[in-house]
N, C-alpha and C. Protein backbone atom coordinates (compact mmCIF):
# COMPACT_ATOMS: atom_id res chain seq x y z
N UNK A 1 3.86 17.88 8.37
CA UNK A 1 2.63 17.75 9.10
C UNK A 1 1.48 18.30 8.25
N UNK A 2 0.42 17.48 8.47
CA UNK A 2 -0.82 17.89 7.54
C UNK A 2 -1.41 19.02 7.79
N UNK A 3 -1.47 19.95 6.94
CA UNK A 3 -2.48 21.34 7.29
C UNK A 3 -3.89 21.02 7.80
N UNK A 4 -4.78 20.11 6.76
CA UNK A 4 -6.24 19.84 7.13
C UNK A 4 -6.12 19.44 8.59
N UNK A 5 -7.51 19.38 9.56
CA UNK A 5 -7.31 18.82 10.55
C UNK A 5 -7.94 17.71 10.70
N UNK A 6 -8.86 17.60 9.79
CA UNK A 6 -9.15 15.73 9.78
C UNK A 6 -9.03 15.38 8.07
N UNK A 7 -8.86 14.31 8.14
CA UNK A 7 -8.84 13.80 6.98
C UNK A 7 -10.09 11.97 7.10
N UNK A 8 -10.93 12.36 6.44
CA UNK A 8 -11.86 11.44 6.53
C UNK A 8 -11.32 10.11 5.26
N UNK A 9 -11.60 8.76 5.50
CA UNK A 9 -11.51 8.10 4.77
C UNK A 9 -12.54 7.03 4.55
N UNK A 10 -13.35 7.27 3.14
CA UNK A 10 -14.29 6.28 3.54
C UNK A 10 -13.97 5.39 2.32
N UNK A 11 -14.10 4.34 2.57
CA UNK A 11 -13.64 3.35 1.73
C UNK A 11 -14.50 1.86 2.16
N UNK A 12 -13.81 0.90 1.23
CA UNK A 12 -14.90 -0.21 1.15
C UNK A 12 -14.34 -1.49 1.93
N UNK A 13 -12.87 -0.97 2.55
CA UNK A 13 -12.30 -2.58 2.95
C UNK A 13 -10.86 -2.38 3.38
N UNK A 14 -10.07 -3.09 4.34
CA UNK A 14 -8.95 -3.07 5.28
C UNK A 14 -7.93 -2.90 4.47
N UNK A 15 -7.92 -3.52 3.16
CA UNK A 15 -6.96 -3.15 2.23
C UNK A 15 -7.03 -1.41 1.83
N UNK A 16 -7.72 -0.86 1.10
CA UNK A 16 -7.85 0.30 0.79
C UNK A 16 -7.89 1.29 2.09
N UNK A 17 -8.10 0.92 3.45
CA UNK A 17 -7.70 1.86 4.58
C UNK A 17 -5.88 1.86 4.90
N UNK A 18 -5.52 0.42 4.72
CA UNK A 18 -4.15 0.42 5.29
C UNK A 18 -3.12 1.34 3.85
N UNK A 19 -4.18 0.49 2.82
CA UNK A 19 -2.81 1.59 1.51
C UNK A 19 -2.93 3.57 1.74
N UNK A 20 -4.45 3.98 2.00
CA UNK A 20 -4.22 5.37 2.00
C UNK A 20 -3.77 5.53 3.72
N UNK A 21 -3.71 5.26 4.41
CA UNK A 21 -3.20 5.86 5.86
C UNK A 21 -1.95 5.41 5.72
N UNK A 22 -0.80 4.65 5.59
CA UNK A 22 0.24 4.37 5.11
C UNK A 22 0.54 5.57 3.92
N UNK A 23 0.37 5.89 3.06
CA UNK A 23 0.63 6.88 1.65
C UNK A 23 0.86 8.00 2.41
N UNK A 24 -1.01 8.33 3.42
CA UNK A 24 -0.89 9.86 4.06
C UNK A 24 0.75 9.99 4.90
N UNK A 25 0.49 9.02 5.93
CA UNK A 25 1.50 9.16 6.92
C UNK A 25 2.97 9.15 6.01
N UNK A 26 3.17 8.67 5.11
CA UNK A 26 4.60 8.49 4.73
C UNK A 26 5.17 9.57 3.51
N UNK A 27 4.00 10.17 2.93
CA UNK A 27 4.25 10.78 2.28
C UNK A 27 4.03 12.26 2.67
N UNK A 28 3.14 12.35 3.87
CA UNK A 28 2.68 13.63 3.99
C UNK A 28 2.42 13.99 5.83
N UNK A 29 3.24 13.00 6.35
CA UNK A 29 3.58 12.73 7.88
C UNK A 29 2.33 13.15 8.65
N UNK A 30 1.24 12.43 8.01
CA UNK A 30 -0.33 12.81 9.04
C UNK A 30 0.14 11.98 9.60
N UNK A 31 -0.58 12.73 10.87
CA UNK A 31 -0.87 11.83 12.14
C UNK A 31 -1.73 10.77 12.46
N UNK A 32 -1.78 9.71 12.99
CA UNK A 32 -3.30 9.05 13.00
C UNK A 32 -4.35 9.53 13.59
N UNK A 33 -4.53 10.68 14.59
CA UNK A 33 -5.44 11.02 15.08
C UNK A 33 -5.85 11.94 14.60
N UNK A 34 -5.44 12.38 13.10
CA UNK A 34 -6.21 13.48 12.18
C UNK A 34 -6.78 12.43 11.19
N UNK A 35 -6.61 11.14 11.12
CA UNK A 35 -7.62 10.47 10.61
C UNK A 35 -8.93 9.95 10.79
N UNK A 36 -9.94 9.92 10.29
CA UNK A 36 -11.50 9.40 11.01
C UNK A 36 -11.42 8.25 9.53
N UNK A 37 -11.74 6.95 9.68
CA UNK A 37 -12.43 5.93 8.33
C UNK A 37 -13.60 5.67 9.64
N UNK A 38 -15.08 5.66 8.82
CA UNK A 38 -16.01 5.33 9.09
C UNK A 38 -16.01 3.86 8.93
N UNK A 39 -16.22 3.18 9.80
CA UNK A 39 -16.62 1.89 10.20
C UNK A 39 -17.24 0.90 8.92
N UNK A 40 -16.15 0.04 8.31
CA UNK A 40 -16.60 -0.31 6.84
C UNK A 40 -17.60 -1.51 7.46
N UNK A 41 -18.47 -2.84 6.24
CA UNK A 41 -18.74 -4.06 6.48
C UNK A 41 -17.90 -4.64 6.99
N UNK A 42 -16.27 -4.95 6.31
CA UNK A 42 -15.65 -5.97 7.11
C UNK A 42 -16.35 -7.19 7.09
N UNK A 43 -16.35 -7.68 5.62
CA UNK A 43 -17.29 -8.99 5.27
C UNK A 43 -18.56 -9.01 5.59
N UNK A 44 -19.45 -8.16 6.16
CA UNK A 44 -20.66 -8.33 6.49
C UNK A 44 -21.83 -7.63 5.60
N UNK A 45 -21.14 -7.44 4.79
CA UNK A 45 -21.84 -6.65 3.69
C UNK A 45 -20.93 -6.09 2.54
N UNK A 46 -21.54 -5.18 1.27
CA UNK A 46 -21.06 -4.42 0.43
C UNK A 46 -20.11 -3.36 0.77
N UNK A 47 -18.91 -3.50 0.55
CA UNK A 47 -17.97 -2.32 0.66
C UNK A 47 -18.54 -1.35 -0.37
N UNK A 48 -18.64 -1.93 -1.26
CA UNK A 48 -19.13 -0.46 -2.38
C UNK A 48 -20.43 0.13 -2.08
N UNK A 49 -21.22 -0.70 -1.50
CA UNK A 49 -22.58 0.15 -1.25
C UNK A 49 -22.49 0.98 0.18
N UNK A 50 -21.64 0.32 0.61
CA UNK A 50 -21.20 1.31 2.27
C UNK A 50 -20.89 2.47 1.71
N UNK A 51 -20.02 2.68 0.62
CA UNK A 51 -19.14 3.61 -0.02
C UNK A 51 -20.30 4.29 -0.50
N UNK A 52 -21.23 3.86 -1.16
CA UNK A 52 -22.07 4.54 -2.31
C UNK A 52 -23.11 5.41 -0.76
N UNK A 53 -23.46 4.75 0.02
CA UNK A 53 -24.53 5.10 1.23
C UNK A 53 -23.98 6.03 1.90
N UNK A 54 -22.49 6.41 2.30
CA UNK A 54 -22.14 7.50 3.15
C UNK A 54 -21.47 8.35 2.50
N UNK A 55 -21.29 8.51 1.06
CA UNK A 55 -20.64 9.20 0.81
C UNK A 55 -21.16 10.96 0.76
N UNK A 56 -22.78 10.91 0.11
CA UNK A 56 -23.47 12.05 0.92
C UNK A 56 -23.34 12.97 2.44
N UNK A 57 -23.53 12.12 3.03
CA UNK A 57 -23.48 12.12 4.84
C UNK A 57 -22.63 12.95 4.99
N UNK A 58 -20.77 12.01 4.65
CA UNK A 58 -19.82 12.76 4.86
C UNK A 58 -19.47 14.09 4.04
N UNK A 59 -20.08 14.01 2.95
CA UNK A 59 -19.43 15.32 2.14
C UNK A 59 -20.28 16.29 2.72
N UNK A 60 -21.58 16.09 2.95
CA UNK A 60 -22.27 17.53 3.62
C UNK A 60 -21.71 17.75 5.12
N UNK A 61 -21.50 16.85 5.96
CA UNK A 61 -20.77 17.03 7.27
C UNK A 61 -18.95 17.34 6.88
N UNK A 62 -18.28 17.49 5.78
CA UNK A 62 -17.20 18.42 5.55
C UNK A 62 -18.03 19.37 5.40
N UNK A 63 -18.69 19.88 4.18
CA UNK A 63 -19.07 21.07 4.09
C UNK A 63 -19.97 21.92 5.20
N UNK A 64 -19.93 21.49 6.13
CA UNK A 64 -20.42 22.29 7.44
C UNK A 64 -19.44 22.46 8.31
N UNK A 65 -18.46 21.79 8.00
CA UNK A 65 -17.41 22.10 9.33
C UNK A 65 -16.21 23.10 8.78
N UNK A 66 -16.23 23.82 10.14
CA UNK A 66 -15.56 25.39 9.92
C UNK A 66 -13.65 24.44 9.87
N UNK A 67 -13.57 23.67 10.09
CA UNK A 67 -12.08 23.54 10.62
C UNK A 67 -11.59 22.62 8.99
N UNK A 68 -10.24 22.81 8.58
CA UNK A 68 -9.82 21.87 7.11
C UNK A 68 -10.20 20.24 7.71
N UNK A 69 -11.21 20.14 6.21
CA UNK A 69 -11.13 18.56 6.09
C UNK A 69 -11.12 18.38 5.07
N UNK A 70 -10.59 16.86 4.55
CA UNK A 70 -10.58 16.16 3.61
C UNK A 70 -11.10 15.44 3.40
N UNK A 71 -11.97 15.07 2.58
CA UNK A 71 -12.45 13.50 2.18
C UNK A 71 -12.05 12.54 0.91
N UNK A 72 -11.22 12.00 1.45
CA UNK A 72 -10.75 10.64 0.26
C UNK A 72 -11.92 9.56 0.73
N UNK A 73 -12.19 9.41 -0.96
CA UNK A 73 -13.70 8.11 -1.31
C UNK A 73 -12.78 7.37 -2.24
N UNK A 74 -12.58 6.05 -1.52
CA UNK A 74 -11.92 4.71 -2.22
C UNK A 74 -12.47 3.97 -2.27
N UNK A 75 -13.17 3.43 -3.84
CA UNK A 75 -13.93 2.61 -3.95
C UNK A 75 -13.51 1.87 -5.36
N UNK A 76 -13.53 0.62 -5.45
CA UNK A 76 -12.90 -0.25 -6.77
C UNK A 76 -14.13 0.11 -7.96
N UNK A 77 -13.28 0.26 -8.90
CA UNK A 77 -14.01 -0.32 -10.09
C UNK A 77 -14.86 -0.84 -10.84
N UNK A 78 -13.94 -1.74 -10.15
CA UNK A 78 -14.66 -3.47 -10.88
C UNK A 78 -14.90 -3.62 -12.48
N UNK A 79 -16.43 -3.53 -12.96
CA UNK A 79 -16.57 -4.20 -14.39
C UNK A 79 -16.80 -2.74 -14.71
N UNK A 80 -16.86 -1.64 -13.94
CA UNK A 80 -17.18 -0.41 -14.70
C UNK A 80 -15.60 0.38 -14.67
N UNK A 81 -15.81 1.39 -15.76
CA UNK A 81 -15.07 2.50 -15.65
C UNK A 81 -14.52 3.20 -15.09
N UNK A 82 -13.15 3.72 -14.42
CA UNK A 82 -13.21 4.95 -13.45
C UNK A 82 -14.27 5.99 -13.85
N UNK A 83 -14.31 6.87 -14.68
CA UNK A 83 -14.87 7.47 -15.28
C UNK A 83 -16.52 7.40 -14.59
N UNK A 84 -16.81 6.21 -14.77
CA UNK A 84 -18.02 5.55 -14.34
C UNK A 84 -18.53 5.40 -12.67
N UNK A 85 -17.41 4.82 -12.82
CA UNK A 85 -17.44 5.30 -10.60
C UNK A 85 -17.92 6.52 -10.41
N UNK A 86 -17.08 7.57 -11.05
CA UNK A 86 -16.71 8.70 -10.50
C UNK A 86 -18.18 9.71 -10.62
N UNK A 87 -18.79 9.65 -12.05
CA UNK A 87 -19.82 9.70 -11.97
C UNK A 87 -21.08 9.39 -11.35
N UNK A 88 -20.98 7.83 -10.65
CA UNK A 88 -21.64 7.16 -9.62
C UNK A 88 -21.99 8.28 -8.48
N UNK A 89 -20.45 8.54 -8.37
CA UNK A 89 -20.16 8.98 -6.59
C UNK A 89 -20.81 10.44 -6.91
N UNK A 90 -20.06 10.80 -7.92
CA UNK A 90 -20.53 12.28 -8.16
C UNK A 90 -22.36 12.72 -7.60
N UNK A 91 -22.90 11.76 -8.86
CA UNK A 91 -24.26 11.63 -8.54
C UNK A 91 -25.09 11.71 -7.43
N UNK A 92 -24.49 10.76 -6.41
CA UNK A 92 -24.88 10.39 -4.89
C UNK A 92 -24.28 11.54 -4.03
N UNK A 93 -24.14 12.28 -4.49
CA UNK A 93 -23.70 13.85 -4.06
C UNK A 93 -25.04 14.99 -3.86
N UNK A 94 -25.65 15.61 -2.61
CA UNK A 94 -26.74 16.50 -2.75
C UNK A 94 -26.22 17.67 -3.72
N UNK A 95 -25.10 17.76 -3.51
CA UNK A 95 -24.56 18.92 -4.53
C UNK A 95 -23.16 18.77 -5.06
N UNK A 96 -23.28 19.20 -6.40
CA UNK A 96 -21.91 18.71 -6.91
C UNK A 96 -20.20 19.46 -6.39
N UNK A 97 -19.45 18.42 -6.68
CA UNK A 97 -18.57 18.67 -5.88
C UNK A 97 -17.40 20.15 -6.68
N UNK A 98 -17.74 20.93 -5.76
CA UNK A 98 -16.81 22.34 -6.72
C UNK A 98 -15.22 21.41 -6.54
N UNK A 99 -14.79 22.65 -8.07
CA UNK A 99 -13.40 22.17 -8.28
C UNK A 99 -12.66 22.32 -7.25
N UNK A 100 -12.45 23.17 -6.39
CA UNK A 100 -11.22 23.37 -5.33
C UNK A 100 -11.59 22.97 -3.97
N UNK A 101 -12.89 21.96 -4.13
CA UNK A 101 -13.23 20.84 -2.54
C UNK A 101 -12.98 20.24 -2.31
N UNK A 102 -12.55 20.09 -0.86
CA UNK A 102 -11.42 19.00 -0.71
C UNK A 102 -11.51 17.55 -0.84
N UNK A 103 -12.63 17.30 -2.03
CA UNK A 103 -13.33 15.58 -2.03
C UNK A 103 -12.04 14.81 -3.36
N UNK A 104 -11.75 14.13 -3.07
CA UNK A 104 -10.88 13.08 -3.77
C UNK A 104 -10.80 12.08 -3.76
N UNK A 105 -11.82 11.26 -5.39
CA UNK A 105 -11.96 9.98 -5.64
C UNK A 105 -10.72 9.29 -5.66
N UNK A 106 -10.63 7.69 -5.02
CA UNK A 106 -9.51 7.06 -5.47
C UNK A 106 -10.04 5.69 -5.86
N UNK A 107 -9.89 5.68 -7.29
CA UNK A 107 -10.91 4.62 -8.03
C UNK A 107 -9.50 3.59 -8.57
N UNK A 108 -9.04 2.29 -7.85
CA UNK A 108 -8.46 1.33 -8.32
C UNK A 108 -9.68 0.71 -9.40
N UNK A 109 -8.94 0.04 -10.29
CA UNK A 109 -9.58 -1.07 -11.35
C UNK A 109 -9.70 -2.41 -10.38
N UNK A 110 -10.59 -3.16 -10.35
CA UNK A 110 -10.72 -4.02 -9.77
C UNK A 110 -10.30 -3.93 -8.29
N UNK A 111 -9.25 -4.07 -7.74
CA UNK A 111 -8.70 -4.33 -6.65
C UNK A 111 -7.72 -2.76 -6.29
N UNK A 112 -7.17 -2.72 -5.39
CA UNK A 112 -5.73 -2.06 -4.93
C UNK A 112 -4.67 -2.90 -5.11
N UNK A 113 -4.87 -4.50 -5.20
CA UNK A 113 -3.96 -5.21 -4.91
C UNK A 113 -3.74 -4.70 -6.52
N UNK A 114 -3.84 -4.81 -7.19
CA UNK A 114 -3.47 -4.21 -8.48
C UNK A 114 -2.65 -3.01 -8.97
N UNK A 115 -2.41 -2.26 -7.76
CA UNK A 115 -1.56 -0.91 -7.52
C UNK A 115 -0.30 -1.66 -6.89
N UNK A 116 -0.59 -2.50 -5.86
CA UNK A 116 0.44 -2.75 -5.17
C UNK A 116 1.21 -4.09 -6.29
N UNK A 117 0.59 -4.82 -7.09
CA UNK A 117 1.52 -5.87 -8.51
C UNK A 117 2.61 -5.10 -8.85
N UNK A 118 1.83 -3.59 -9.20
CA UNK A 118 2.57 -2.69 -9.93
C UNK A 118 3.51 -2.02 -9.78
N UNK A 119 3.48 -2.02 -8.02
CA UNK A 119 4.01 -1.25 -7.45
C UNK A 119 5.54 -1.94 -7.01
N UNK A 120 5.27 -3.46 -7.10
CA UNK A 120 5.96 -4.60 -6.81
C UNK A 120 6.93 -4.77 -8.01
N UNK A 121 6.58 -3.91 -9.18
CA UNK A 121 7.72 -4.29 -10.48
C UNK A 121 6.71 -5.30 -11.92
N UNK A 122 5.97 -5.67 -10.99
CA UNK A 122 4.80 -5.86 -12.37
C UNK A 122 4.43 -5.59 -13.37
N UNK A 123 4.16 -5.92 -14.84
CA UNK A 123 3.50 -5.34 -15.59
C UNK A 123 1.77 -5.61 -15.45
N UNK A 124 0.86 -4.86 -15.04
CA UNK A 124 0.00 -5.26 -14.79
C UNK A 124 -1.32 -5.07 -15.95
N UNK A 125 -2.34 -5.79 -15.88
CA UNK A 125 -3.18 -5.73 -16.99
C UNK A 125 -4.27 -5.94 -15.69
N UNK A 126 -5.22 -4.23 -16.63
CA UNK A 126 -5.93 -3.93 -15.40
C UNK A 126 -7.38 -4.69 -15.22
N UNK A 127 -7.67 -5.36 -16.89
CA UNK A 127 -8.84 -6.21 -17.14
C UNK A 127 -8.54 -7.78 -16.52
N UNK A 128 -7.62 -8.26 -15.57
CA UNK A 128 -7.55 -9.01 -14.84
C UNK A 128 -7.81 -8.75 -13.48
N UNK A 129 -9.32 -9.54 -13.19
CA UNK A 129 -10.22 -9.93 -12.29
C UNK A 129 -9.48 -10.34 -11.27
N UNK A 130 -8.87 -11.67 -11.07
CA UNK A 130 -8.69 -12.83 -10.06
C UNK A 130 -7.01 -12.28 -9.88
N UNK A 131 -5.80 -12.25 -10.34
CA UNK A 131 -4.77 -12.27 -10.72
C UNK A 131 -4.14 -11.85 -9.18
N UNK A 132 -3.96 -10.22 -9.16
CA UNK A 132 -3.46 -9.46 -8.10
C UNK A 132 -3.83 -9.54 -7.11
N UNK A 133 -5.40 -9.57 -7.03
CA UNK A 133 -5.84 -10.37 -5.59
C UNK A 133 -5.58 -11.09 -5.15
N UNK A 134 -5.51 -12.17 -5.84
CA UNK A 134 -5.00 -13.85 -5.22
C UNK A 134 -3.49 -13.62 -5.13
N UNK A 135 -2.63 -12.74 -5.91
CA UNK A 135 -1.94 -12.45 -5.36
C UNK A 135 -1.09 -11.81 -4.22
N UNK A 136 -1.78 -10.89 -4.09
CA UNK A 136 -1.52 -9.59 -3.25
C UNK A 136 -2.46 -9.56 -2.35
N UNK A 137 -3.80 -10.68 -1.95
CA UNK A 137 -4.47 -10.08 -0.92
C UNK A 137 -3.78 -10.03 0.37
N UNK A 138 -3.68 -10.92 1.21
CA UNK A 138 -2.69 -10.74 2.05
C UNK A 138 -2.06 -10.02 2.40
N UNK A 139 -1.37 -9.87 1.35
CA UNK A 139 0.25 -8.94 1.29
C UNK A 139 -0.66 -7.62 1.70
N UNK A 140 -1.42 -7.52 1.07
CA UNK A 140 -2.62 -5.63 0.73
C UNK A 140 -2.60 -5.19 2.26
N UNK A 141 -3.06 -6.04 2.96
CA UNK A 141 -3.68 -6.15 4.42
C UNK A 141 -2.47 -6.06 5.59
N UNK A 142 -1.36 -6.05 5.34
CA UNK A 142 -0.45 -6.19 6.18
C UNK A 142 0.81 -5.38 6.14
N UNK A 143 2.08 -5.42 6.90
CA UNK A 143 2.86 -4.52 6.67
C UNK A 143 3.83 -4.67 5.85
N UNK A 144 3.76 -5.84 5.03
CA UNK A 144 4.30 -6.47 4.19
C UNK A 144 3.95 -5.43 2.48
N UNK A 145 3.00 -4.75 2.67
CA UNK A 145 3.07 -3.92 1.59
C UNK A 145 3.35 -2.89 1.65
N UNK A 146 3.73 -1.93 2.98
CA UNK A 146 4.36 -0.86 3.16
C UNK A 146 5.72 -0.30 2.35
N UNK A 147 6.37 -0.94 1.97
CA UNK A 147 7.68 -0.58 1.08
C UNK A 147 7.07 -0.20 -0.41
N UNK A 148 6.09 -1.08 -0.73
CA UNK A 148 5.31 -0.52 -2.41
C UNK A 148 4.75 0.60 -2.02
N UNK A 149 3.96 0.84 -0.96
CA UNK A 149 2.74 2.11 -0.65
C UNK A 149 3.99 3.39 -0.61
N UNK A 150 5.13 3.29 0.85
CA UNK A 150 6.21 4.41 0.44
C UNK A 150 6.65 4.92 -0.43
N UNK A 151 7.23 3.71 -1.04
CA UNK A 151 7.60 3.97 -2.89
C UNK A 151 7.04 4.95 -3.33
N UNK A 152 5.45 4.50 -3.85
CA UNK A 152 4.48 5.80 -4.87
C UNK A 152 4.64 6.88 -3.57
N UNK A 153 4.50 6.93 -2.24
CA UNK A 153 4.11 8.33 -1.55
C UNK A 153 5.54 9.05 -1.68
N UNK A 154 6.49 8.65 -1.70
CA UNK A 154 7.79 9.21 -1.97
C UNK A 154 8.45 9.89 -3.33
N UNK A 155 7.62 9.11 -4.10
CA UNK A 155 7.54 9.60 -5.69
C UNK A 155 6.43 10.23 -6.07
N UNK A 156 5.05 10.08 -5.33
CA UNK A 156 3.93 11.59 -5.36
C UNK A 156 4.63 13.00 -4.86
N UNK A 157 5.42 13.03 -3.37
CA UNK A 157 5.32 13.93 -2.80
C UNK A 157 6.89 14.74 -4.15
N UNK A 158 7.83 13.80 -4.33
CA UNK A 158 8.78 14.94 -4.94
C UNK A 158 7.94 14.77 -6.47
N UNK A 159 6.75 14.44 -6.54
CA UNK A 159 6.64 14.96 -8.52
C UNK A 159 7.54 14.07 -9.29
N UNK A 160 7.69 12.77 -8.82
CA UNK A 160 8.49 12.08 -10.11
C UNK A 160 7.62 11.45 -10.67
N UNK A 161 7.57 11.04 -12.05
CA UNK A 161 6.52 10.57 -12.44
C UNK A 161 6.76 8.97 -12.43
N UNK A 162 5.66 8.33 -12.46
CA UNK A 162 5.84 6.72 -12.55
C UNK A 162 5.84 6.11 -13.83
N UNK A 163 6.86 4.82 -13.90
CA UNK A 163 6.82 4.18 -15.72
C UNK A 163 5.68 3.82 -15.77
N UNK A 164 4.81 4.09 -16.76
CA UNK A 164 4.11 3.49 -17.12
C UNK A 164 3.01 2.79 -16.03
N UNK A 165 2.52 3.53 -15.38
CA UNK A 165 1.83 3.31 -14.68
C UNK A 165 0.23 2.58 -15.08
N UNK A 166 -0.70 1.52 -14.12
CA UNK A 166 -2.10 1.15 -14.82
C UNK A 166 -2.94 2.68 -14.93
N UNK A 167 -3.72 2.65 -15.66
CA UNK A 167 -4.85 4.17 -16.01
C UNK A 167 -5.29 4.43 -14.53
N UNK A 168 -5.70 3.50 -13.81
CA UNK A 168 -6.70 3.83 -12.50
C UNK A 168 -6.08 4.44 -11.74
N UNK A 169 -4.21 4.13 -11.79
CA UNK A 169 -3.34 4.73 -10.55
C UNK A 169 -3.09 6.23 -11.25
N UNK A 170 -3.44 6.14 -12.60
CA UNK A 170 -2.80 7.98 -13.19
C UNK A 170 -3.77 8.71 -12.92
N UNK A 171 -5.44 8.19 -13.26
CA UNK A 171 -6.65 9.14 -12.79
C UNK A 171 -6.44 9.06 -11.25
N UNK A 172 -5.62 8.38 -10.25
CA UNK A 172 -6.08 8.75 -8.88
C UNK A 172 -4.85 9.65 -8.84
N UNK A 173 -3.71 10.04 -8.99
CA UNK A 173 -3.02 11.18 -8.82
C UNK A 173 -3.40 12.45 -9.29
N UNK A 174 -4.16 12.19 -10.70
CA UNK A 174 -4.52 13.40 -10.80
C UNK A 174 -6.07 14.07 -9.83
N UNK A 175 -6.41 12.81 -9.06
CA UNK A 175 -7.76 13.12 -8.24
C UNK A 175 -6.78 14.07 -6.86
N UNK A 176 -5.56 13.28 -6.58
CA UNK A 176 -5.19 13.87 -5.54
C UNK A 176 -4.35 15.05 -5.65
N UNK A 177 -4.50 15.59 -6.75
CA UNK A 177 -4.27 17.03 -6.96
C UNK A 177 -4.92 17.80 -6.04
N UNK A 178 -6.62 17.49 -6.11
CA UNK A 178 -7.95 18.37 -5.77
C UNK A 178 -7.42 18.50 -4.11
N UNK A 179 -6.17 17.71 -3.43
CA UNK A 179 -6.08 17.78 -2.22
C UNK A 179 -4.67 18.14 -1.81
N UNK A 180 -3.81 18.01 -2.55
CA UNK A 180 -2.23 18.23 -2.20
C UNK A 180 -2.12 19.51 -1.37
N UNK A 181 -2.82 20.45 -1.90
CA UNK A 181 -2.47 21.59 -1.29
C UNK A 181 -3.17 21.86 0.04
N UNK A 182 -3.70 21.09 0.44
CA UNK A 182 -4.63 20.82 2.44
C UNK A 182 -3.65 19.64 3.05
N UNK A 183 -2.34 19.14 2.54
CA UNK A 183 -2.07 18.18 3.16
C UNK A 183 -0.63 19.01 3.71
């Protein structure tokens, strides 16, 4: 059972909510009602600019609240850098985020469906745009990807390491360091 008592998730799209609430719950038996995801577009707009617009909001409303929270910010890639995201998000921050706060980027390359190729036995190449999506969207969105999402939460929680994993999935384990120990 999760120590924090909420765990916030703000993210850009139904795929990236179902892979981290699936991971939490299976790897770290949260409950759903210690989860809050703020209300994405859902096609009606920018997932990343939803992402880029609340990510302020929520980090100062953790840092006011007396009770454990978490905030995981899942937002893709795309043509930029993790590195580059991360700096993004950082930025759009009133104040920067101290090392031991419970904020934890999870920056896929392009897609998630790109975690889940990989996760599927894939060799994946992360400078492919169209590939995993058209593959895996679907699959991303449904319960049909739950056996890949267990997999990595079963092999995060005992510390085994993954073959050869894409770069975006090794910088997001080491993001979810900044939180292992509130879960």
């Amino acid at each position: 059972m999760s120590k924090a008592s909420q765990i916030i998730i703000l993210c850009e799209d139904k795929a990236h909510e179902l892979f981290v609430k699936r991971f939490l719950r299976m790897g770290w038996d949260v409950k759903p009602r210690a989860i809050r995801v703020p209300p994405y577009p859902n096609g009606k707009g920018s997932g990343k600019k939803h992402v880029e617009d609340n990510i302020s909001l929520e980090a100062e409303a953790l840092r006011r609240r007396p009770a454990s929270t978490i905030l995981l910010v899942i937002q893709d890639a795309d043509e930029l850098s993790v590195g580059q995201i991360r700096s993004n998000l950082d930025a759009k921050l009133l104040s920067p985020r101290n090392d031991n706060e419970p904020i934890a980027y999870i920056i896929p390359k392009w897609h998630i469906q790109t975690w889940i190729a990989y996760l599927d036995g894939r060799n994946v190449n992360e400078a492919d745009k169209d590939t995993y999506k058209n593959s895996y969207g679907k699959l991303s969105e449904s319960k049909d990807a739950h056996p890949f999402i267990d997999r990595l939460a079963n092999n995060c929680r005992k510390n085994i390491q993954l073959k050869s994993p894409p770069d975006s999935l090794v910088a997001a384990c080491e993001e979810f360091n900044r939180i292992r120990s509130s879960l």
